[in-house]
N, C-alpha and C. Protein backbone atom coordinates (compact mmCIF):
# COMPACT_ATOMS: atom_id res chain seq x y z
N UNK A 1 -53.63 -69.81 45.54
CA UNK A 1 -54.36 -70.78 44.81
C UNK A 1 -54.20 -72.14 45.48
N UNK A 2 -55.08 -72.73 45.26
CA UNK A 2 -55.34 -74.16 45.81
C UNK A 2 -55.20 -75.46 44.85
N UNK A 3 -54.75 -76.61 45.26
CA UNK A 3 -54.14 -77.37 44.79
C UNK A 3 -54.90 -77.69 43.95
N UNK A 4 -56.12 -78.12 44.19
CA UNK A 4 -57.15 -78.27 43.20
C UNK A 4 -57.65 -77.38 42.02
N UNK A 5 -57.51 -75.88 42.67
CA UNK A 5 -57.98 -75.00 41.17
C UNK A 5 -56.94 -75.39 39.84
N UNK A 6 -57.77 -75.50 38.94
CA UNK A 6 -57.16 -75.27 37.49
C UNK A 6 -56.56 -73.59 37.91
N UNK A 7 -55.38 -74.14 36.76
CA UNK A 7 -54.42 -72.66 36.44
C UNK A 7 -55.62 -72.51 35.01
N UNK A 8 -56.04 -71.21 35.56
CA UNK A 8 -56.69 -70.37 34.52
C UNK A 8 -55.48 -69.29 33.74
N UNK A 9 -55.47 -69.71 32.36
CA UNK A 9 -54.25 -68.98 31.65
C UNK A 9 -54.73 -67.75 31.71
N UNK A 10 -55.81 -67.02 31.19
CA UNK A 10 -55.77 -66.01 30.65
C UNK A 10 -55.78 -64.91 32.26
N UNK A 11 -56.05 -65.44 33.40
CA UNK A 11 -55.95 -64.81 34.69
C UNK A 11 -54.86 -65.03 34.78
N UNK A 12 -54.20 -65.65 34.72
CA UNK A 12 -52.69 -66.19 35.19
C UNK A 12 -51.69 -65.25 34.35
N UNK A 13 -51.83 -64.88 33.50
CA UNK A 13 -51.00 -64.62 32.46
C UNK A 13 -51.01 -62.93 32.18
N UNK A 14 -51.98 -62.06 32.68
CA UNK A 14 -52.68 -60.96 32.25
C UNK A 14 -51.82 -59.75 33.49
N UNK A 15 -51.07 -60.31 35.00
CA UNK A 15 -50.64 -59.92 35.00
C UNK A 15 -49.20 -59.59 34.61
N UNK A 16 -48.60 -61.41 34.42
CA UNK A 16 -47.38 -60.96 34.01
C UNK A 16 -46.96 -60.07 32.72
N UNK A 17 -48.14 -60.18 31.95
CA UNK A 17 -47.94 -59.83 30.49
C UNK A 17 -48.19 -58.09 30.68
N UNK A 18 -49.36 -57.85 31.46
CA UNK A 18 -49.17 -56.44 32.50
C UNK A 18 -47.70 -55.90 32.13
N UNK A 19 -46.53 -56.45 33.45
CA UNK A 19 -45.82 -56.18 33.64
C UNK A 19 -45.12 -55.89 32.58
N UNK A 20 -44.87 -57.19 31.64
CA UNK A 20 -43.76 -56.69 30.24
C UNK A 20 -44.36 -55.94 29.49
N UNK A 21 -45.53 -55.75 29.47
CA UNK A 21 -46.03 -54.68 28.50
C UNK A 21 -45.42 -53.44 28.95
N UNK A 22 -45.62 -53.36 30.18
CA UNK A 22 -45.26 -52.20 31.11
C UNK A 22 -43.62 -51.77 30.54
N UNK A 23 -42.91 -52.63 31.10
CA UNK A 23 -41.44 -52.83 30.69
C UNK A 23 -40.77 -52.38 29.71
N UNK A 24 -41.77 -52.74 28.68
CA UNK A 24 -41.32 -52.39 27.16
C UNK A 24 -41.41 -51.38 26.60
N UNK A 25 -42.96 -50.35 27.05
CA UNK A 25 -43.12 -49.43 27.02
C UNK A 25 -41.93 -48.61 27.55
N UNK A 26 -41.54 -48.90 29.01
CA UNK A 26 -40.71 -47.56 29.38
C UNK A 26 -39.45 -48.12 28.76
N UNK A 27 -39.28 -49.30 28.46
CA UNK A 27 -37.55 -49.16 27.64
C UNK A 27 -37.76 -48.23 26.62
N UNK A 28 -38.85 -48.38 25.80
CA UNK A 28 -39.30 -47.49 24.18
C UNK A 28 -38.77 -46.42 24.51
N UNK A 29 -39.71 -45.99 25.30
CA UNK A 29 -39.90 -44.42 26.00
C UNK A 29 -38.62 -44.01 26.04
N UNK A 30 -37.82 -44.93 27.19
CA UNK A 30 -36.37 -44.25 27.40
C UNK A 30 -35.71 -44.03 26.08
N UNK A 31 -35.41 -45.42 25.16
CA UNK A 31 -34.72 -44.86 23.95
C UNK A 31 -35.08 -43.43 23.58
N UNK A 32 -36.43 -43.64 23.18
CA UNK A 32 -36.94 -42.00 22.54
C UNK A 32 -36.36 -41.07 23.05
N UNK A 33 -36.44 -41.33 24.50
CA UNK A 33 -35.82 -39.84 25.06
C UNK A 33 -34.69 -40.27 24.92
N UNK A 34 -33.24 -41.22 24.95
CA UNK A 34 -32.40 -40.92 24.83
C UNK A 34 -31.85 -40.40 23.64
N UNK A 35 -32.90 -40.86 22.08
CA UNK A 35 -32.30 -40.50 20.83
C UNK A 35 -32.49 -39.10 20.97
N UNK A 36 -34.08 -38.61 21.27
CA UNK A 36 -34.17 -36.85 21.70
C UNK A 36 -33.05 -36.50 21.58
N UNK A 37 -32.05 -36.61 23.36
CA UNK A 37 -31.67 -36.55 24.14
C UNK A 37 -30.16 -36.36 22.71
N UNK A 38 -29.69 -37.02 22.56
CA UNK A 38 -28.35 -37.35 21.27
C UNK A 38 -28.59 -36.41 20.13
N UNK A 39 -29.75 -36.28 19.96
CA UNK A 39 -30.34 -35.13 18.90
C UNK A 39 -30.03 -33.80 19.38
N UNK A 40 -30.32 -33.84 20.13
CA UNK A 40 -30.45 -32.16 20.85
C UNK A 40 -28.56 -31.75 21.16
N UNK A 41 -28.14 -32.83 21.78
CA UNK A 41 -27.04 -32.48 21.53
C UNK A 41 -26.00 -32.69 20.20
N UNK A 42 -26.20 -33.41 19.69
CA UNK A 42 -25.74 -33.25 17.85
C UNK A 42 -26.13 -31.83 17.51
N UNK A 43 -27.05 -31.45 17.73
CA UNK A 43 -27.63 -29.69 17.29
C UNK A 43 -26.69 -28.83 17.87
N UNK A 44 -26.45 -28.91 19.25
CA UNK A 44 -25.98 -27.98 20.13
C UNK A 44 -24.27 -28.06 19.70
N UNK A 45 -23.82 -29.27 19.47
CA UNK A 45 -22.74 -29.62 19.01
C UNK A 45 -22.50 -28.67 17.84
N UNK A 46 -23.47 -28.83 16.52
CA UNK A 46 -23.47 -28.65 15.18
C UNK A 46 -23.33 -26.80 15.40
N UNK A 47 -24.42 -26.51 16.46
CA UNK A 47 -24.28 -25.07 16.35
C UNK A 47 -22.85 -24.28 17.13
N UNK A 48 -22.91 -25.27 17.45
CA UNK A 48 -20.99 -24.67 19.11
C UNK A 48 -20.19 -24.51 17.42
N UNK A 49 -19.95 -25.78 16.72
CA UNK A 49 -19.14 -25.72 15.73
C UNK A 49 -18.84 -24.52 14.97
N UNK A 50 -20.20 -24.18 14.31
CA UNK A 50 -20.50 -23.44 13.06
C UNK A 50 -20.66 -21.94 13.83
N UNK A 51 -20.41 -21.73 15.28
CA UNK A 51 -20.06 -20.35 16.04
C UNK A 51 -18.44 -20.65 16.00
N UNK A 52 -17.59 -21.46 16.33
CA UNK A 52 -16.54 -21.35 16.21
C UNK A 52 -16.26 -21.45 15.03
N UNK A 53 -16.30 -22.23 13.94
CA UNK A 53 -16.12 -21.89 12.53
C UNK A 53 -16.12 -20.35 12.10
N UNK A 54 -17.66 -19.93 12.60
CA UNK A 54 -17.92 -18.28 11.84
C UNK A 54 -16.39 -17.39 12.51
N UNK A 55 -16.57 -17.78 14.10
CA UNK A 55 -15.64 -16.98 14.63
C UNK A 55 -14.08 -16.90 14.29
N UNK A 56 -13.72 -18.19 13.59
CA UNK A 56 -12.56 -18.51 13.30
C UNK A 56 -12.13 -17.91 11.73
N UNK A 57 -13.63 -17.21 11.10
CA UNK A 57 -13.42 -17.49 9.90
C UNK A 57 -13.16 -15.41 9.97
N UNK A 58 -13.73 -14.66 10.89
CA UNK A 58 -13.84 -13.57 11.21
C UNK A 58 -12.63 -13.17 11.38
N UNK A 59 -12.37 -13.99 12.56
CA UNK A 59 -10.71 -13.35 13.16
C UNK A 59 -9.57 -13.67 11.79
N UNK A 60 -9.95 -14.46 11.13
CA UNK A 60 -8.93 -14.70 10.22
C UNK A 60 -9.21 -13.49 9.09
N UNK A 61 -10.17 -12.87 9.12
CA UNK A 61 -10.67 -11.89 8.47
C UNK A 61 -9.86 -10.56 8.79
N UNK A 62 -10.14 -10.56 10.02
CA UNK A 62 -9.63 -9.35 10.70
C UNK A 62 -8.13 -8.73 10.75
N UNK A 63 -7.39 -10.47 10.62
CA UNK A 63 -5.87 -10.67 10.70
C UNK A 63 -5.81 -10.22 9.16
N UNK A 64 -6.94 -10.52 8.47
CA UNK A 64 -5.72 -9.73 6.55
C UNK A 64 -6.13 -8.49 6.85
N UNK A 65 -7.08 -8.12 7.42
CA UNK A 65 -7.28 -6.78 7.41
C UNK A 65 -5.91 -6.13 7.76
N UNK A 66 -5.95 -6.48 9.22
CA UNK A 66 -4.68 -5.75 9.73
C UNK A 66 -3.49 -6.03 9.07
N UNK A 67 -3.22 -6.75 8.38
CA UNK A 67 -2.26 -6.95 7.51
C UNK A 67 -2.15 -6.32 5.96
N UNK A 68 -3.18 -6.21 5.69
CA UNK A 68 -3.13 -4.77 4.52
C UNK A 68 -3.20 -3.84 5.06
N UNK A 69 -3.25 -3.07 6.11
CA UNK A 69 -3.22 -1.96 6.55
C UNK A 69 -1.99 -1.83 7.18
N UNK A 70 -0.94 -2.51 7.54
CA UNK A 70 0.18 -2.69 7.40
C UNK A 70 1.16 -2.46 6.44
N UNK A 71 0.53 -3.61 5.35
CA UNK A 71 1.18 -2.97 4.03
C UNK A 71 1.07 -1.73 3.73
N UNK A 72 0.58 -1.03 3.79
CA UNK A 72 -0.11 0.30 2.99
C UNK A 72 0.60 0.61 3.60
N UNK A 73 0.62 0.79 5.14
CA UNK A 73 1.50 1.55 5.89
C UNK A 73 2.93 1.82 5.35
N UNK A 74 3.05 0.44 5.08
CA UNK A 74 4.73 0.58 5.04
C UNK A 74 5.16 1.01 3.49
N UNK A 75 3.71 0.87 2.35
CA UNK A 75 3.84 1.13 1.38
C UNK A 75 3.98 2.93 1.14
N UNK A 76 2.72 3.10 1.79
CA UNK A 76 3.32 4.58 1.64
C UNK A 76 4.69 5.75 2.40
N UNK A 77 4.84 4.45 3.51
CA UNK A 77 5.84 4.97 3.98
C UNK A 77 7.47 5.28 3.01
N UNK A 78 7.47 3.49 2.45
CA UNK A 78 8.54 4.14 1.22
C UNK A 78 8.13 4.93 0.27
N UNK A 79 7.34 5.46 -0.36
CA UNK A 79 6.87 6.31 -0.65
C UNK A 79 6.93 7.38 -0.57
N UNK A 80 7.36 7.78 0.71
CA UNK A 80 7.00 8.75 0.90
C UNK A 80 8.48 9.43 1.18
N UNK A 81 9.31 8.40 1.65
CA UNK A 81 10.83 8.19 1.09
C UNK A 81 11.31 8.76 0.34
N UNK A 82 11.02 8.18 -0.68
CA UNK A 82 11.48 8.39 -2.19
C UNK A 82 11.02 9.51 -3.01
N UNK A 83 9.58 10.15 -2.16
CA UNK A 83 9.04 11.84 -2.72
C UNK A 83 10.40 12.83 -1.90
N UNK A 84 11.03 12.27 -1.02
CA UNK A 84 11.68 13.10 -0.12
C UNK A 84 13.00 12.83 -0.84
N UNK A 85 13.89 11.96 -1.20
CA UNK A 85 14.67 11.52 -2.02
C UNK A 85 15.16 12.56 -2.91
N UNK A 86 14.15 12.24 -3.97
CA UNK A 86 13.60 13.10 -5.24
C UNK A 86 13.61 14.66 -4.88
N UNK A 87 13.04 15.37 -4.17
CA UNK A 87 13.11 16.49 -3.98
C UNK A 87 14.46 17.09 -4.15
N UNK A 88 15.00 16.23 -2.78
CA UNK A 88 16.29 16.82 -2.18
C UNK A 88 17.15 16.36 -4.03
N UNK A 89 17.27 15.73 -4.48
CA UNK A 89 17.78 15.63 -5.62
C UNK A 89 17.49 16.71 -6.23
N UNK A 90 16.39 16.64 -6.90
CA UNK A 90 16.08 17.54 -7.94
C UNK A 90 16.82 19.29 -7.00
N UNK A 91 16.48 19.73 -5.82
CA UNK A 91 17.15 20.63 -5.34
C UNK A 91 18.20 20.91 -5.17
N UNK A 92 19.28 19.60 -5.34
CA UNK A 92 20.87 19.60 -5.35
C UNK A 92 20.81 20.01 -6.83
N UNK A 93 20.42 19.04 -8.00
CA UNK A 93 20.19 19.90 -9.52
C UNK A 93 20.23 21.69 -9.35
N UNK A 94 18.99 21.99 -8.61
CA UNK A 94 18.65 23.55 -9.33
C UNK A 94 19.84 24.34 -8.49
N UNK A 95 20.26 23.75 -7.50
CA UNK A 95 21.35 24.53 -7.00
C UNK A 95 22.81 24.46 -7.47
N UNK A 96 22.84 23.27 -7.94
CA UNK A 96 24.26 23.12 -8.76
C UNK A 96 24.16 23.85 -10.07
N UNK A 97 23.01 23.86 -10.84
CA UNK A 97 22.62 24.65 -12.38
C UNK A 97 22.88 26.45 -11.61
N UNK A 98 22.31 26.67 -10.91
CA UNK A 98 22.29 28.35 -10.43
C UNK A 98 23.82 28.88 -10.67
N UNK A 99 24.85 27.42 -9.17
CA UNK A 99 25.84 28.22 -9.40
C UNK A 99 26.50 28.07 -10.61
N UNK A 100 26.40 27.02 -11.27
CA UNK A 100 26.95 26.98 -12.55
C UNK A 100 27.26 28.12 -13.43
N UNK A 101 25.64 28.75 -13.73
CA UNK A 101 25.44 29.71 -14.41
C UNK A 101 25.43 31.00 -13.68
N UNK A 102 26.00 31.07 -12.64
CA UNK A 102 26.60 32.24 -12.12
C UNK A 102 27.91 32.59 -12.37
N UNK A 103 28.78 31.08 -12.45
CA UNK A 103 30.02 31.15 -12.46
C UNK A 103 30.53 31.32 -14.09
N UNK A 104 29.59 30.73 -15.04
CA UNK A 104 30.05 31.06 -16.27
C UNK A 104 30.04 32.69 -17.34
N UNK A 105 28.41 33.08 -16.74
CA UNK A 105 28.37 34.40 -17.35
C UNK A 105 29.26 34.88 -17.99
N UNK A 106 30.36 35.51 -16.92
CA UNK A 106 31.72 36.07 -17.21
C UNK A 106 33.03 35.82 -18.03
N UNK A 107 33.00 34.02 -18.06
CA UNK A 107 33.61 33.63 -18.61
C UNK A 107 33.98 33.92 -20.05
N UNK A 108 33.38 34.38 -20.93
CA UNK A 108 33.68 34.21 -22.15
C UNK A 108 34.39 35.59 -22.61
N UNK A 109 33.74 36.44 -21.46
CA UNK A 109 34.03 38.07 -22.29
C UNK A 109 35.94 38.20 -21.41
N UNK A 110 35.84 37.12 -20.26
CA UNK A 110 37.18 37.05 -19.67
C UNK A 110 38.32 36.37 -20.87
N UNK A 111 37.47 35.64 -21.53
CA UNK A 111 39.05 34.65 -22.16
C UNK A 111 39.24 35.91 -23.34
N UNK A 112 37.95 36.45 -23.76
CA UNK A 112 38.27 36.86 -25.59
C UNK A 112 39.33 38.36 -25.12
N UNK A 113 39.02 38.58 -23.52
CA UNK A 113 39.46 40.13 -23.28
C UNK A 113 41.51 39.79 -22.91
N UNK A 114 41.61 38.43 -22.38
CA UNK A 114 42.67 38.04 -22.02
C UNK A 114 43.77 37.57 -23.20
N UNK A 115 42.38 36.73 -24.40
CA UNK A 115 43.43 36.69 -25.67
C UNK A 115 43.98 38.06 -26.03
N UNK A 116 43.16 39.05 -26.25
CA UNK A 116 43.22 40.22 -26.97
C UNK A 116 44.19 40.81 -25.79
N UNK A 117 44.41 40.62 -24.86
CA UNK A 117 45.70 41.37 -23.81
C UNK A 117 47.40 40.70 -24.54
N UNK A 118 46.79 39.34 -24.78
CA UNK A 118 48.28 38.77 -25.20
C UNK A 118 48.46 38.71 -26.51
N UNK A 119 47.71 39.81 -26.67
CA UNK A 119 48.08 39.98 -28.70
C UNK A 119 48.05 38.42 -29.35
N UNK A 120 46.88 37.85 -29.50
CA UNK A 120 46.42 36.38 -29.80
C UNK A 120 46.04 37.18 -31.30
N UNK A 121 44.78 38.31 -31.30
CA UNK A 121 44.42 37.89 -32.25
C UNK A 121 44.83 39.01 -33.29
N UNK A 122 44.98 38.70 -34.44
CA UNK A 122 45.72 39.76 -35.69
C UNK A 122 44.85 39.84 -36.26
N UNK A 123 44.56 40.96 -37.39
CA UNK A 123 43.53 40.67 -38.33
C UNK A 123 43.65 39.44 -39.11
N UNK A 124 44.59 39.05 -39.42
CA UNK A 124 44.23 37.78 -40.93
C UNK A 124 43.80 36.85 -39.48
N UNK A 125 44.16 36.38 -38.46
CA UNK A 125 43.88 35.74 -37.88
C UNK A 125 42.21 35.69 -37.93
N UNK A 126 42.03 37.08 -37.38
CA UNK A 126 40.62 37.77 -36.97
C UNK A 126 39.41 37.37 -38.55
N UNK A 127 40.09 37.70 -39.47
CA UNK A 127 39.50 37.68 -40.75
C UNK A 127 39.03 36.13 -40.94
N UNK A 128 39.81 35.55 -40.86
CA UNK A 128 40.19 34.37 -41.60
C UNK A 128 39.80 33.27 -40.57
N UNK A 129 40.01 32.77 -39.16
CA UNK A 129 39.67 31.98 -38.40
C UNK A 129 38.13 32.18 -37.57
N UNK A 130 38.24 33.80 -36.96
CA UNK A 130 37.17 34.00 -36.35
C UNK A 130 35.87 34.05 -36.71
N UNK A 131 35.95 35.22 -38.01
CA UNK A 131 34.78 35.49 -38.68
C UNK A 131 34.50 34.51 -39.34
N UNK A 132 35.33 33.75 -40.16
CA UNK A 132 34.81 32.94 -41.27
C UNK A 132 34.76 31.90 -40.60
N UNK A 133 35.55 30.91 -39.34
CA UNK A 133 35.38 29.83 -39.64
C UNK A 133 34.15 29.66 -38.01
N UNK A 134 34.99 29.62 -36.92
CA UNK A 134 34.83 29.89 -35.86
C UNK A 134 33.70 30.28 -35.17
N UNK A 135 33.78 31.75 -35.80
CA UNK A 135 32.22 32.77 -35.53
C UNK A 135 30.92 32.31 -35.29
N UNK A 136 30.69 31.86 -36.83
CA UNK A 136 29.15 31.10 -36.87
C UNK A 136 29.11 30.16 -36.21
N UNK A 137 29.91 29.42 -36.34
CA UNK A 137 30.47 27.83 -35.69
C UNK A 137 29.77 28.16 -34.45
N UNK A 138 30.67 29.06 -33.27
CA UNK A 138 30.09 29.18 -31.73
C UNK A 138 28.77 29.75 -32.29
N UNK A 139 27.93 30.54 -32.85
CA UNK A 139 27.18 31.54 -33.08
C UNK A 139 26.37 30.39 -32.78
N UNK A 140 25.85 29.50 -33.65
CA UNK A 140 25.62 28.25 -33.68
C UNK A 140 25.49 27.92 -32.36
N UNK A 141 26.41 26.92 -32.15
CA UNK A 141 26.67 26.52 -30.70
C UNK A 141 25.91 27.25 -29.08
N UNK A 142 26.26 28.46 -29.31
CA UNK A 142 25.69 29.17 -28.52
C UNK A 142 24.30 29.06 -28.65
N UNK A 143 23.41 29.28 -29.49
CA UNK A 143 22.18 29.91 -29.85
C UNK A 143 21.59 28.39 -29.81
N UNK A 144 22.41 26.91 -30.19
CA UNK A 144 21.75 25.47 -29.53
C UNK A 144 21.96 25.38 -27.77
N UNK A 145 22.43 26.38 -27.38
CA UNK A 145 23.05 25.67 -26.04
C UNK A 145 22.24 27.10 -25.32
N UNK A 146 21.49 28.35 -25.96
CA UNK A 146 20.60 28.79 -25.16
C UNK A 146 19.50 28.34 -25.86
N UNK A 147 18.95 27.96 -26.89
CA UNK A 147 17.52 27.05 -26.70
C UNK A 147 17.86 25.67 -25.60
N UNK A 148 18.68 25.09 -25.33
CA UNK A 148 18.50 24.23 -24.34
C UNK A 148 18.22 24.62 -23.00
N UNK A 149 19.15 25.45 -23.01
CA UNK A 149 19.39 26.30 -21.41
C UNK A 149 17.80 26.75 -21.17
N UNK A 150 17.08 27.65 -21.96
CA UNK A 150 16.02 27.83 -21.90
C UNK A 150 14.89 27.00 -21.74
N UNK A 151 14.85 25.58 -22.51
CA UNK A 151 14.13 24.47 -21.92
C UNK A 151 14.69 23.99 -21.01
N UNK A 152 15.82 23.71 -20.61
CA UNK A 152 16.36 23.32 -18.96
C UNK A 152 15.52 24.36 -17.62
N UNK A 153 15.29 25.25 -18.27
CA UNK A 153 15.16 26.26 -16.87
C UNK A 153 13.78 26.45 -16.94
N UNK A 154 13.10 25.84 -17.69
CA UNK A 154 11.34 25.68 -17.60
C UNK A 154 11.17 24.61 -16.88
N UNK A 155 11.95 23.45 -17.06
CA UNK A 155 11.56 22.32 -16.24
C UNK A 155 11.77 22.60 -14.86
N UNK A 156 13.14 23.30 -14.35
CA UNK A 156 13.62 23.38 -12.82
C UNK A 156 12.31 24.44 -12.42
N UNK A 157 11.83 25.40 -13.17
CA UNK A 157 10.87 26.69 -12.11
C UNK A 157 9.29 25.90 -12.29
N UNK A 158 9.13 24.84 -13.04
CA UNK A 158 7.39 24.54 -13.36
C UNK A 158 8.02 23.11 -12.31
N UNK A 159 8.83 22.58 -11.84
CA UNK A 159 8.76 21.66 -11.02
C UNK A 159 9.09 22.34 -9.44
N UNK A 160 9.68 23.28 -9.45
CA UNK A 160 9.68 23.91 -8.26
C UNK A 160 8.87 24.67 -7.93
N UNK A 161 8.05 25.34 -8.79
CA UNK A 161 6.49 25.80 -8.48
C UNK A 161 5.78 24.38 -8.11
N UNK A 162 5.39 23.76 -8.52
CA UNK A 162 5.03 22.33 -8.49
C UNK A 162 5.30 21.66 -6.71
N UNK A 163 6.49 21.95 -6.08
CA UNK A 163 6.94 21.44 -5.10
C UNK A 163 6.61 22.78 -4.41
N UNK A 164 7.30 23.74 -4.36
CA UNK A 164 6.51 24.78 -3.26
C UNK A 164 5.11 24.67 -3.24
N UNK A 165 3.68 24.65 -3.85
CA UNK A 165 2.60 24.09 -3.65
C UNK A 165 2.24 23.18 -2.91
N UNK A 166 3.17 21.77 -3.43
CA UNK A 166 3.08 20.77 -2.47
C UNK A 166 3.56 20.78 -0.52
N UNK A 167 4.35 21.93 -0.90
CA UNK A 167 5.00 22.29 0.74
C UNK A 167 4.14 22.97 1.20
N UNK A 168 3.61 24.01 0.39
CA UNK A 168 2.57 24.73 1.01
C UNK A 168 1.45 24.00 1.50
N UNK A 169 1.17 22.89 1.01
CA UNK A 169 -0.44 22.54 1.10
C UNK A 169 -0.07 21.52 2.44
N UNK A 170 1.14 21.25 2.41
CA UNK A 170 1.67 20.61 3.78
C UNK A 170 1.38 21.31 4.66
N UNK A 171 2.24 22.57 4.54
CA UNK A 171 2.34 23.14 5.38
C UNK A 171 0.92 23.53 5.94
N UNK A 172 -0.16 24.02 5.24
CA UNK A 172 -1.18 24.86 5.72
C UNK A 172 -1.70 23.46 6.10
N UNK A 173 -1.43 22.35 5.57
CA UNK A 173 -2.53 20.81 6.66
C UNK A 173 -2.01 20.39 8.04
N UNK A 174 -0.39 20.76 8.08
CA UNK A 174 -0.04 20.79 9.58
C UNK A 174 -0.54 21.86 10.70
N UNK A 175 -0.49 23.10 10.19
CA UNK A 175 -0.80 24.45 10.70
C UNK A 175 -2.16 23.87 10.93
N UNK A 176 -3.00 23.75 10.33
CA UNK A 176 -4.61 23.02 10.21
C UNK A 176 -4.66 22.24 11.62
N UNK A 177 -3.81 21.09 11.66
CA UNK A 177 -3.58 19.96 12.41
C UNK A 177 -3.42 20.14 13.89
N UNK A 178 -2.05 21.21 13.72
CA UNK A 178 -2.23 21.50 15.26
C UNK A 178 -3.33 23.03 16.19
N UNK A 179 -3.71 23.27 14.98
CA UNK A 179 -5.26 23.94 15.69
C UNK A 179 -6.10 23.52 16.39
């Protein structure tokens, strides 16, 4: 331009204003894309999270699992203890009752045959103590002590039927097992 031209504003001015228009636009622009840009990763963020959350929430899942199955383990293991316990008990019972009543049978016809060796009993004795007082007395005694004996020995053969079953059904699931 020449010294003489007038500065024409609206020529003068149209490019600089060009330019900042220009300017402003791509700052806009950039924000946009940088908020995009912060968005997309806030998402990617939000979703990384809520995969490690789920995953964290799984494995912690997995850990009670295995931890009641633990218990159980160890639950039925005492368990299974104490069925073994019990047996062997109740089998020390039916074997201590057997010999018991093997060893007593004899007993009684031994003492009355041993009094009567040592001249114990006389008639007034016989009359008077045995029959009348004595007699019924054991008669008694006896006849409460075989109704017991008799319910004692239903429980030991309906629980040991009861347990041979249970051995059996063992037994035929191991036999099973290693087939």
């Amino acid at each position: 331009m020449e010294d003489n031209e007038l500065f024409i504003f609206d020529d003068g001015v149209k490019p600089i204003l060009s330019v900042l228009c220009g300017k402003t636009l791509e700052q806009a622009r950039m924000e946009v894309l940088e908020e995009e840009e912060l968005r997309v990763m806030r998402d990617q963020q939000k979703h990384f999270e809520d995969v490690r959350n789920a995953e964290a929430i799984e494995s912690q899942r997995m850990e009670q699992a295995e931890q009641r199955k633990r218990q159980e383990f160890e639950r039925r293991k005492v368990n299974e203890r104490e069925k073994k316990k019990n047996r062997m008990v109740a089998h020390k019972k039916l074997v201590a009752r057997v010999i018991s009543k093997r060893y007593i049978v004899g007993m009684k016809d031994f003492a009355f045959k041993h009094l009567a060796d040592v001249s114990f009993f006389t008639n007034d004795f016989r009359n008077e103590v045995i029959e009348q007082n004595v007699l019924p007395w054991l008669q008694s005694k006896v006849e409460d002590f075989v109704k017991e004996t008799s319910q004692m020995n239903e429980f030991p053969d309906a629980f040991l039927g009861d347990y041979m079953i249970d051995f059996e059904k063992q037994h035929t699931a191991t036999v099973e097992a290693e087939h």
